[in-house]
N, C-alpha and C. Protein backbone atom coordinates (compact mmCIF):
# COMPACT_ATOMS: atom_id res chain seq x y z
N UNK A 1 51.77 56.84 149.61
CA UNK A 1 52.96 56.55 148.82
C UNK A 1 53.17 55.05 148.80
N UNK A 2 53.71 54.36 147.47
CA UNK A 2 54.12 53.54 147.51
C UNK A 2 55.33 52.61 147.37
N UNK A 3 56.04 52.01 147.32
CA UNK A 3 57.31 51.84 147.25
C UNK A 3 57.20 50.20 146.46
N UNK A 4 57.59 50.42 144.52
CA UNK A 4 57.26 49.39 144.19
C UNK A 4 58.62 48.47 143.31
N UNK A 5 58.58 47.29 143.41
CA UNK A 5 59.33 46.83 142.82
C UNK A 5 59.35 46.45 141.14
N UNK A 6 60.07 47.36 139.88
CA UNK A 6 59.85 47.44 138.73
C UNK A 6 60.38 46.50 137.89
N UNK A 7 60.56 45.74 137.10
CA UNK A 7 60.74 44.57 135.98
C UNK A 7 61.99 45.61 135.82
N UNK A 8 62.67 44.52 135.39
CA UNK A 8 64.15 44.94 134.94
C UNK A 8 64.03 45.53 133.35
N UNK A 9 63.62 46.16 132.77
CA UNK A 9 63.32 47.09 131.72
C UNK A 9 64.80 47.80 131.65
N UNK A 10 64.79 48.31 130.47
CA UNK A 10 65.82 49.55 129.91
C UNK A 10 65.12 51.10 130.64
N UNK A 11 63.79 51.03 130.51
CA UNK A 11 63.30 52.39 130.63
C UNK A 11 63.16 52.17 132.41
N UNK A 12 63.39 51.40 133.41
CA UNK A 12 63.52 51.57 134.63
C UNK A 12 64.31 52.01 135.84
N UNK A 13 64.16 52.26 136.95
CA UNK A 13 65.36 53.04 137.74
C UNK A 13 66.52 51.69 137.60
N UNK A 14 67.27 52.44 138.05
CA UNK A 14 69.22 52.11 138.04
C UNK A 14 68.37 50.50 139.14
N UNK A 15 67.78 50.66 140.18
CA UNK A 15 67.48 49.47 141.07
C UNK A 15 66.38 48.97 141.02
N UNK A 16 65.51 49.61 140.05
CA UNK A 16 64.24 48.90 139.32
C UNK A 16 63.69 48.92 140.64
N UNK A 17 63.57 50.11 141.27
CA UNK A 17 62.58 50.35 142.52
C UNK A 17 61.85 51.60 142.59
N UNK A 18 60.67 51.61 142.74
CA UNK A 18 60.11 52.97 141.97
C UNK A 18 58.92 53.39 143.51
N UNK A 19 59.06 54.67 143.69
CA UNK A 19 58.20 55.42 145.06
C UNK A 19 57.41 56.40 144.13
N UNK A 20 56.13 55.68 144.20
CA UNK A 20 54.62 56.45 143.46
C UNK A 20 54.11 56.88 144.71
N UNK A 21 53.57 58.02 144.37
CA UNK A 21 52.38 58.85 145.38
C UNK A 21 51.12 58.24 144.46
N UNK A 22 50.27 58.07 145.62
CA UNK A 22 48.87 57.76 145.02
C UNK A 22 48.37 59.20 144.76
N UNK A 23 46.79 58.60 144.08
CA UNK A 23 46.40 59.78 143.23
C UNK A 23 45.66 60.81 144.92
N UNK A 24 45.24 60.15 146.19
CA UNK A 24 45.05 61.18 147.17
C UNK A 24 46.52 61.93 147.75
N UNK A 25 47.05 61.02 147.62
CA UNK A 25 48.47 62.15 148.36
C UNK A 25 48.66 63.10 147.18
N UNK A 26 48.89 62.85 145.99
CA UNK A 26 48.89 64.17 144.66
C UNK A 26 47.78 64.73 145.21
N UNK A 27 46.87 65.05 144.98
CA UNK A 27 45.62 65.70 145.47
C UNK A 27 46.25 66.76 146.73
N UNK A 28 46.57 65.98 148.00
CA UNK A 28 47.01 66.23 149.39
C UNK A 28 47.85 67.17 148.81
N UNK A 29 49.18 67.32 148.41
CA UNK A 29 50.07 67.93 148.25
C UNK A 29 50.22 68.80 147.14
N UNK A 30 49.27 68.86 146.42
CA UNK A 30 48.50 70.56 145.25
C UNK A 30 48.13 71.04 146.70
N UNK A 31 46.92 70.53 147.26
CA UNK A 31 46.22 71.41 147.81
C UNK A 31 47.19 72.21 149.13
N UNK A 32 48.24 71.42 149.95
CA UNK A 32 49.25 71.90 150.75
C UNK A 32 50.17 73.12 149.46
N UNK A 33 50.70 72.71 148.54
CA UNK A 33 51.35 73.28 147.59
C UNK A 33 50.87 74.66 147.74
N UNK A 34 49.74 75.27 148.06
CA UNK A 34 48.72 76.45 147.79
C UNK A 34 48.01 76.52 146.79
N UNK A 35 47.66 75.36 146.04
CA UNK A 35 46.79 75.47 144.72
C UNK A 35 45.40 75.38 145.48
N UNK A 36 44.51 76.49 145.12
CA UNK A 36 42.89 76.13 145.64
C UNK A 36 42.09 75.62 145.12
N UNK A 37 42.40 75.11 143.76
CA UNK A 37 41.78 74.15 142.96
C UNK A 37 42.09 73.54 142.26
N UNK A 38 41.79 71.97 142.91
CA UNK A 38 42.47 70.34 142.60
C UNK A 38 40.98 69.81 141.80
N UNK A 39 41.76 69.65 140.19
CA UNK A 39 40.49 68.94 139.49
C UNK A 39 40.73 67.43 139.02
N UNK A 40 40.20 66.19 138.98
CA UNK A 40 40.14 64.94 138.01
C UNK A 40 39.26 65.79 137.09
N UNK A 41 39.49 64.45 136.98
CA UNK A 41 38.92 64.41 135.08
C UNK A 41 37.47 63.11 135.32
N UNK A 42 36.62 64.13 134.59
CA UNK A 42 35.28 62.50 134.43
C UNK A 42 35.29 62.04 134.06
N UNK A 43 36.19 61.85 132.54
CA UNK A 43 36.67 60.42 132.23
C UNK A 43 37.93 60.51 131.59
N UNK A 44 38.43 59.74 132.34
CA UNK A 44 39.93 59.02 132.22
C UNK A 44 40.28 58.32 131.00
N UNK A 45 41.84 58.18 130.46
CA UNK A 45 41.95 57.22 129.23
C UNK A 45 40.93 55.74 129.45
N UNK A 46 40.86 54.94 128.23
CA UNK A 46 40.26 53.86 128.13
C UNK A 46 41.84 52.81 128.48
N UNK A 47 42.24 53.35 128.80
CA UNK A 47 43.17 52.05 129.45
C UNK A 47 43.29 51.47 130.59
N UNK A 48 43.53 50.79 130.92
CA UNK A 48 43.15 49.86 132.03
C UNK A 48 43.93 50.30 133.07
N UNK A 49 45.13 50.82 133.41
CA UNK A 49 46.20 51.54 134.37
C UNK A 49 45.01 52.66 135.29
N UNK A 50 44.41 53.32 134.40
CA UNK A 50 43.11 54.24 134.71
C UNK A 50 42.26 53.91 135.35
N UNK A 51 42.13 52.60 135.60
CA UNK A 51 40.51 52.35 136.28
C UNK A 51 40.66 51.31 136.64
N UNK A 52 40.31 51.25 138.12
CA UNK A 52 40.10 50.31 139.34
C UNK A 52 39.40 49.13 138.84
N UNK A 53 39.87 47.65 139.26
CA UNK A 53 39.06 46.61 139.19
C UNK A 53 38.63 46.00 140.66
N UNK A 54 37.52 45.46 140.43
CA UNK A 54 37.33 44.67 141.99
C UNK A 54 38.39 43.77 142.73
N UNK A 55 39.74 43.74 142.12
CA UNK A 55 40.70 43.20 142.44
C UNK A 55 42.10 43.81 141.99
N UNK A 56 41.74 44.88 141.81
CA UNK A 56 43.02 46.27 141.46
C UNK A 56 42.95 47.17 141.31
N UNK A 57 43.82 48.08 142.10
CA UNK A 57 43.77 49.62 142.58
C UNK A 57 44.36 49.90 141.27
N UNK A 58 43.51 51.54 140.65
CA UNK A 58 44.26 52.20 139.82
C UNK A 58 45.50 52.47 139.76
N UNK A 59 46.21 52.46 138.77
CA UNK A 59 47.46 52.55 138.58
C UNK A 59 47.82 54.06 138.04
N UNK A 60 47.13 54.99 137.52
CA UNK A 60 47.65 56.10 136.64
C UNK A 60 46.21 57.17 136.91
N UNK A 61 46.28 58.20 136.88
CA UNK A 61 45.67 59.19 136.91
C UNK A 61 46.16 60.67 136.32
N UNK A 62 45.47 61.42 135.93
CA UNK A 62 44.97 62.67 135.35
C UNK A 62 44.75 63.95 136.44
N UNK A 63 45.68 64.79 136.67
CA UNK A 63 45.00 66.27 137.93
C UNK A 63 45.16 67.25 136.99
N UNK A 64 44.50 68.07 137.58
CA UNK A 64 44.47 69.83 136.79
C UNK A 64 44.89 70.55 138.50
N UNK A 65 46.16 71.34 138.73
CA UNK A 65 46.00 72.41 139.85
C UNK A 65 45.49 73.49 139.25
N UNK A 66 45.12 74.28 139.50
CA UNK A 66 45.25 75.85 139.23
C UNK A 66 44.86 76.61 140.58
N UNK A 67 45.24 78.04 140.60
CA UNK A 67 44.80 78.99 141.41
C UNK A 67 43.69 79.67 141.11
N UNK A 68 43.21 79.52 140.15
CA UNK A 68 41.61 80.26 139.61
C UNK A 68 40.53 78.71 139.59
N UNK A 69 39.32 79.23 139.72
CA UNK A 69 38.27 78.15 139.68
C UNK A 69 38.38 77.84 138.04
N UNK A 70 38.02 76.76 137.80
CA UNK A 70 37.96 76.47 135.90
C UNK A 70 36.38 75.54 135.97
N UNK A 71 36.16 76.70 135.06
CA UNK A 71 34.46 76.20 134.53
C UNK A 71 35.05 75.24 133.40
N UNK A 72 34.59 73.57 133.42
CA UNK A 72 34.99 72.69 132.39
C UNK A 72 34.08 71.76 132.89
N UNK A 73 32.93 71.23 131.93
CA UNK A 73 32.42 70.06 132.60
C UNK A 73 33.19 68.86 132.60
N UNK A 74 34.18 68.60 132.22
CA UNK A 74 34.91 67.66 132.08
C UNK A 74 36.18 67.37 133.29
N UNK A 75 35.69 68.41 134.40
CA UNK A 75 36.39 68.45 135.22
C UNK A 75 35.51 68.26 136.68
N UNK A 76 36.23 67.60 136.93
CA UNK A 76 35.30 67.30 138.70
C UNK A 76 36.40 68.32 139.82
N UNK A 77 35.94 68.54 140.91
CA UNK A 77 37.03 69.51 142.13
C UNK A 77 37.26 67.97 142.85
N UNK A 78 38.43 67.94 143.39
CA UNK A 78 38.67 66.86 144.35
C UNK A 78 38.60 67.30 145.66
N UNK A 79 38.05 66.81 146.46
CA UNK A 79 37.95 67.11 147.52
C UNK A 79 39.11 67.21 148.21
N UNK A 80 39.46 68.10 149.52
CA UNK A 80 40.84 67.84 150.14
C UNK A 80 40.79 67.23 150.70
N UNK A 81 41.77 65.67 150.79
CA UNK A 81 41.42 64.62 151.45
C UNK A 81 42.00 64.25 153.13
N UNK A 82 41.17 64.12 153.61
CA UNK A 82 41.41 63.69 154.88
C UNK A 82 41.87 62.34 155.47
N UNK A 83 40.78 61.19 154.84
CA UNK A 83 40.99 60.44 155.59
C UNK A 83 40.64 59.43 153.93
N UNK A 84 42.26 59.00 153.46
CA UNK A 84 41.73 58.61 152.02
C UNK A 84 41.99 56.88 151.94
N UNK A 85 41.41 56.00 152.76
CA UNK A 85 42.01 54.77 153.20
C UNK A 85 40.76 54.14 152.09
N UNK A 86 39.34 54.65 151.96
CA UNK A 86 38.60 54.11 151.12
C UNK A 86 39.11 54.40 149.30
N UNK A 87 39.48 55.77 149.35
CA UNK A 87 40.15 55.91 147.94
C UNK A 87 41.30 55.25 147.16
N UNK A 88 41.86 54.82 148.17
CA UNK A 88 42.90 53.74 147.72
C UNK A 88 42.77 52.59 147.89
N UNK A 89 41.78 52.06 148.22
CA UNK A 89 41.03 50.35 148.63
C UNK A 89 40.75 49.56 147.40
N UNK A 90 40.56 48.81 147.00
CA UNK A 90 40.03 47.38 145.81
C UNK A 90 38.85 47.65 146.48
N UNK A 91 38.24 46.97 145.48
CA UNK A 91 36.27 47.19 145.20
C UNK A 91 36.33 45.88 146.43
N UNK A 92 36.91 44.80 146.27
CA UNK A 92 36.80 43.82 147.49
C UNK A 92 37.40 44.29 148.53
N UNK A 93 37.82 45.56 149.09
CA UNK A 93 38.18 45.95 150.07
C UNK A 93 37.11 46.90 150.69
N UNK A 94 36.29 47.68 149.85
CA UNK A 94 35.16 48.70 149.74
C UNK A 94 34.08 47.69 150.59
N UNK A 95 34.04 46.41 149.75
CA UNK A 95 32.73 45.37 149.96
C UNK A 95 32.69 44.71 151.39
N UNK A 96 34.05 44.58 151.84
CA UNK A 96 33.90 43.83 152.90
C UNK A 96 34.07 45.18 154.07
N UNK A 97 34.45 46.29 154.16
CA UNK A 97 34.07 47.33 154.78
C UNK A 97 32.48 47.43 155.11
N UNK A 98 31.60 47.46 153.92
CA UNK A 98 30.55 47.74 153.82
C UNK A 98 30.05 46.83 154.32
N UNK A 99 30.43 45.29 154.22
CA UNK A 99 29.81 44.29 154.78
C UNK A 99 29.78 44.60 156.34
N UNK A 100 30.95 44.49 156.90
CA UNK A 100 31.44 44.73 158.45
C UNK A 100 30.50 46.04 158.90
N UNK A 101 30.17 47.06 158.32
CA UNK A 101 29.75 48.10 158.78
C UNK A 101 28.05 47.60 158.92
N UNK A 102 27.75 47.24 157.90
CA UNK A 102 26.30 46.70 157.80
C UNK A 102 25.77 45.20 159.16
N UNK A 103 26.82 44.27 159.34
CA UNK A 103 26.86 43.21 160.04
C UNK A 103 27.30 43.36 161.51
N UNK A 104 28.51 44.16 161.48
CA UNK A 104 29.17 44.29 163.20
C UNK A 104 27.86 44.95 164.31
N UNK A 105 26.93 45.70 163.64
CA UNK A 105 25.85 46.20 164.84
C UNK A 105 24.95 44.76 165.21
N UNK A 106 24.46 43.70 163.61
CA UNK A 106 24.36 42.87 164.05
C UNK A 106 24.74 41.60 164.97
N UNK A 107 25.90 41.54 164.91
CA UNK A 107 27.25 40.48 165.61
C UNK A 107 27.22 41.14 167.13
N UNK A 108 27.47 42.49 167.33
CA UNK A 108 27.05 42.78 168.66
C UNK A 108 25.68 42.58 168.98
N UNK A 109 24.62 43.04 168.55
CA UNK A 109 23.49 41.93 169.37
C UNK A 109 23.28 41.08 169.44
N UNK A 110 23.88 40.16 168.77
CA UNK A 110 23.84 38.74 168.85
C UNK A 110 24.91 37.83 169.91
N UNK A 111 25.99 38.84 169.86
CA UNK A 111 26.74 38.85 171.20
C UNK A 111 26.13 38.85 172.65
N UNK A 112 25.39 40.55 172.78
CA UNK A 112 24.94 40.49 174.13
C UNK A 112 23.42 39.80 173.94
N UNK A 113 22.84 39.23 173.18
CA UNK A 113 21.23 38.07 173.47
C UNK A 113 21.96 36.77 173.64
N UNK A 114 22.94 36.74 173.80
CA UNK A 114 23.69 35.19 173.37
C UNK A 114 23.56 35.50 174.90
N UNK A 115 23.45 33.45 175.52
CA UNK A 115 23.46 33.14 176.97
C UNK A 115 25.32 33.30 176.98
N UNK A 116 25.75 33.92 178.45
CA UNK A 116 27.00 33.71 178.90
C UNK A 116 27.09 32.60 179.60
N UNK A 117 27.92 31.69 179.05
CA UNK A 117 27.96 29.71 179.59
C UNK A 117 28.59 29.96 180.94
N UNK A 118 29.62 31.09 181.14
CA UNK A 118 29.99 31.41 182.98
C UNK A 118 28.52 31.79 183.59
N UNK A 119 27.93 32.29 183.36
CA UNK A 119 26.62 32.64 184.30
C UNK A 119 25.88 31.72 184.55
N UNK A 120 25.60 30.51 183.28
CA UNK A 120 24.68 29.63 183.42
C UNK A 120 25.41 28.75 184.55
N UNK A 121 27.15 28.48 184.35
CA UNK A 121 27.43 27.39 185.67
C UNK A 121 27.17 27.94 186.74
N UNK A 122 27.51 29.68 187.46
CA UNK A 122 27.35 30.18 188.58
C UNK A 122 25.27 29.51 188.92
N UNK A 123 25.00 29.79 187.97
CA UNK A 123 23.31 29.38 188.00
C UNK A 123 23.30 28.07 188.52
N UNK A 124 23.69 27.16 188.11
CA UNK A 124 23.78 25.67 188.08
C UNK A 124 23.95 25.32 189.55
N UNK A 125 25.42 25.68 189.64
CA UNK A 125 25.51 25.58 191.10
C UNK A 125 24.82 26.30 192.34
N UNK A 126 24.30 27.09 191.98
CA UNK A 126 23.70 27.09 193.48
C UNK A 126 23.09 29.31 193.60
């Protein structure tokens, strides 16, 4: 969920403060709701609110609940989400995950091959 602050518009709340569920908590809460099948869509409007940039989280999305399975190729199942911290991330949030995940095994061996400068003085002296 988010809790956002809206432009003073005619069409906005009374305090121009607006609490969006992201598109995994919608997802989360069909599937709690008792719906057994949470669908997106494979492709979304051509507007930009729709689709993530490497420097902005989607803004708007498309679900189908139903209680019956629906044969539609135009429909994907959403998974029930667990742990949705990557689904709501910026592509530069994805990248530097991926970086850290790819690099931190490196950074720890390079940690423990690295000389400890306390051992070398205990060495020194005696």
């Amino acid at each position: 969920m988010e809790l956002i602050d809206e432009g003073h518009g005619e069409n906005q709340a009374l305090n121009y403060v607006a609490f969006y569920p992201s598109e995994p908590c919608l997802i989360k809460m069909l599937y709690r709701a008792g719906f057994p099948y949470v669908y997106s869509f494979n492709a979304l409007p051509a507007h930009p609110l729709f689709h993530a940039s490497l420097w902005r989280r989607k803004a708007r999305t498309m679900l189908v609940a139903s209680r019956e399975k629906l044969n539609d190729s135009e429909l994907l199942l959403a998974p029930d989400v667990r742990e949705s911290w990557e689904i709501l991330s910026t592509g530069r949030e994805r990248l530097k995950t991926r970086l850290d995940q790819f690099f931190g095994p490196v950074r720890r061996l390079w940690r423990l091959s690295a000389p400890n400068p306390q051992e070398g003085e205990k060495n020194d002296r005696g």
